[in-house]
C-alpha atoms as a PDB file:
ATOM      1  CA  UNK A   1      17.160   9.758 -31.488  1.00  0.00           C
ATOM      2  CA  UNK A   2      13.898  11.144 -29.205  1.00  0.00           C
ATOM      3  CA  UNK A   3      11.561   8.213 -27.522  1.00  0.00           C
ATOM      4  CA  UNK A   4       8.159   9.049 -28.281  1.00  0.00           C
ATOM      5  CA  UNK A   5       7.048   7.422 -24.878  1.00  0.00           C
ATOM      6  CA  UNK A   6       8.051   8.095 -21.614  1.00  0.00           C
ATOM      7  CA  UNK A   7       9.329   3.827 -20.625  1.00  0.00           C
ATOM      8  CA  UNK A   8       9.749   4.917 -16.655  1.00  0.00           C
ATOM      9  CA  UNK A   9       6.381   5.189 -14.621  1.00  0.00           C
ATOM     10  CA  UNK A  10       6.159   5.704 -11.407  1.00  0.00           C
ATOM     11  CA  UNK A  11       3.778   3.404  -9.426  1.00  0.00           C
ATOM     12  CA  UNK A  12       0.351   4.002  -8.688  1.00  0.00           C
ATOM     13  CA  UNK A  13       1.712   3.889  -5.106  1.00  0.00           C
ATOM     14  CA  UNK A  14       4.080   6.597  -4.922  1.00  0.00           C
ATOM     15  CA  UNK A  15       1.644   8.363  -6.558  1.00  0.00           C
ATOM     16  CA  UNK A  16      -0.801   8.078  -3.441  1.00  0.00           C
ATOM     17  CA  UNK A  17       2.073   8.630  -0.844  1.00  0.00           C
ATOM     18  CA  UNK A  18       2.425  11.996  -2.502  1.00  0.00           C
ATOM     19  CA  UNK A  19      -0.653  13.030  -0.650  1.00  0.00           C
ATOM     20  CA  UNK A  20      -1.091  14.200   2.885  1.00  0.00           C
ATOM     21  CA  UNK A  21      -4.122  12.408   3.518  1.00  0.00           C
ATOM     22  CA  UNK A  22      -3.197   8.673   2.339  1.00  0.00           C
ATOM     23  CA  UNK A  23      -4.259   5.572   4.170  1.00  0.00           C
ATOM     24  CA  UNK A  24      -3.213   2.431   5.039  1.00  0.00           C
ATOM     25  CA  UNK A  25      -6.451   0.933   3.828  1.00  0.00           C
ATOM     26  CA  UNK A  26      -6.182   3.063   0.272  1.00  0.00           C
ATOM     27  CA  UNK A  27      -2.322   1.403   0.208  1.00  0.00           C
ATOM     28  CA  UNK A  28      -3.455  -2.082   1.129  1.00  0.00           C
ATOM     29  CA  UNK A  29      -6.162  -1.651  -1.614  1.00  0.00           C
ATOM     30  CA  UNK A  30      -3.016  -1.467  -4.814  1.00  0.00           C
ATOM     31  CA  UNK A  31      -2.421  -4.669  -6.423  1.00  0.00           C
ATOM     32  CA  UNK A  32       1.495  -3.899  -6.181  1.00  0.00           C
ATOM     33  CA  UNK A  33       2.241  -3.205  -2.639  1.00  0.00           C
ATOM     34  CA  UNK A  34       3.748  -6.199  -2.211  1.00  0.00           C
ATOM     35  CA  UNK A  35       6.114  -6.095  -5.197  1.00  0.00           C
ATOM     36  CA  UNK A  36       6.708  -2.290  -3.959  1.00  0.00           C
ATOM     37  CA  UNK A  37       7.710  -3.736  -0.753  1.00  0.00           C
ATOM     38  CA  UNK A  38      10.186  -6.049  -2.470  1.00  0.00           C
ATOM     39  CA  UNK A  39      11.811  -3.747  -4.110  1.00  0.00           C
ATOM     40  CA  UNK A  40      12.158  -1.866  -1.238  1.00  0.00           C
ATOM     41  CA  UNK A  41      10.495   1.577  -2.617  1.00  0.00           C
ATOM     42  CA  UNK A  42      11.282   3.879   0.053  1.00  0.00           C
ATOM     43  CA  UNK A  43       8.514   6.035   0.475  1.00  0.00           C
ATOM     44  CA  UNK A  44       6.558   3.644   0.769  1.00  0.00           C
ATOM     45  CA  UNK A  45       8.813   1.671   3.968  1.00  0.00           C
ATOM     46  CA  UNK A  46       8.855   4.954   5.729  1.00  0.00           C
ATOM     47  CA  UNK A  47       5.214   5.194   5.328  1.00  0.00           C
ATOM     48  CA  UNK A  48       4.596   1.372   6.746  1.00  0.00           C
ATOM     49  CA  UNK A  49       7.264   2.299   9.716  1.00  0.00           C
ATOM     50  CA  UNK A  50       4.556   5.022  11.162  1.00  0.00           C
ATOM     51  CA  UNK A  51       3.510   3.868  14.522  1.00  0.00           C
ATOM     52  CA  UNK A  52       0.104   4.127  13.662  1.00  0.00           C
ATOM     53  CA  UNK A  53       0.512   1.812  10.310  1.00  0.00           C
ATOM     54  CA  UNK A  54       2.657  -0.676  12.811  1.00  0.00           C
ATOM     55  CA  UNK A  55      -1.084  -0.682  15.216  1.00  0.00           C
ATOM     56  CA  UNK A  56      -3.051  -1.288  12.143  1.00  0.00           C
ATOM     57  CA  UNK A  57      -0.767  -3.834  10.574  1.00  0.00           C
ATOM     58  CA  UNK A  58      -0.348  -5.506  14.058  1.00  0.00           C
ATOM     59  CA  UNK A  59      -4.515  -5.207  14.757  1.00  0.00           C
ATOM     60  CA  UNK A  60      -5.036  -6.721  10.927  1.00  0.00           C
ATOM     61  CA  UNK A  61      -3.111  -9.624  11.915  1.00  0.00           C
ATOM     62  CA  UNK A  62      -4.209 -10.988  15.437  1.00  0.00           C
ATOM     63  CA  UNK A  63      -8.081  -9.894  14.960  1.00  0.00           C
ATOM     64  CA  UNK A  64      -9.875 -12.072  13.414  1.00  0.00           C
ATOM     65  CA  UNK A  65     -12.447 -10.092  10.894  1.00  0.00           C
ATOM     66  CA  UNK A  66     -16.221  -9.792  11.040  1.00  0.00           C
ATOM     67  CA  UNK A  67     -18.285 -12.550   9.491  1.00  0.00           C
ATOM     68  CA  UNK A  68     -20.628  -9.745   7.366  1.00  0.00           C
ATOM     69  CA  UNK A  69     -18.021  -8.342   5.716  1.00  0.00           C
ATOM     70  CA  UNK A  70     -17.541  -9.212   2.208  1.00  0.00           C
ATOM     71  CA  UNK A  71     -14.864 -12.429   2.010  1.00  0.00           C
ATOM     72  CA  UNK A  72     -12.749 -10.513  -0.543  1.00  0.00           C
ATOM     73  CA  UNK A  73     -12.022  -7.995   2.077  1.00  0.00           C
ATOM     74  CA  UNK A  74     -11.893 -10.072   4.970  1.00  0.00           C
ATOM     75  CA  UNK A  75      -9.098 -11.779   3.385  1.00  0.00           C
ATOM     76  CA  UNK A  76      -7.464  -9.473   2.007  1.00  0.00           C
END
């Protein structure tokens, strides 16, 4: 019997890691990263492990954002 429909999709995520130019910002933006993280999708660990994602991540948490920006982003 032949499945009409392909049942495994790959994330939106892995999807973005693919390319060269990805940012933290673009991955923060997916509704999923956290459920990626969960279930520990690789790429997307070794991605979050680069020093430079460890600054941001770090900077996101002890700075306290700008009052102009929009509260859906500030909070995010």
């Amino acid at each position: 019997m032949f499945w009409k429909f392909d049942l495994h999709s790959s994330s939106h995520i892995d999807t973005l890691l693919e390319r060269e130019d990805v940012t933290l910002k673009e991955l923060m933006d997916e509704e999923d990263v956290l459920q990626e993280c969960k279930a520990q999708n690789r790429k997307l660990i070794e991605f979050l492990l680069k020093s430079e994602c460890l600054e941001d991540l770090v900077s996101f948490i002890i700075e306290e954002p700008s009052q102009d920006m929009d509260e859906k982003i500030r909070y995010k």
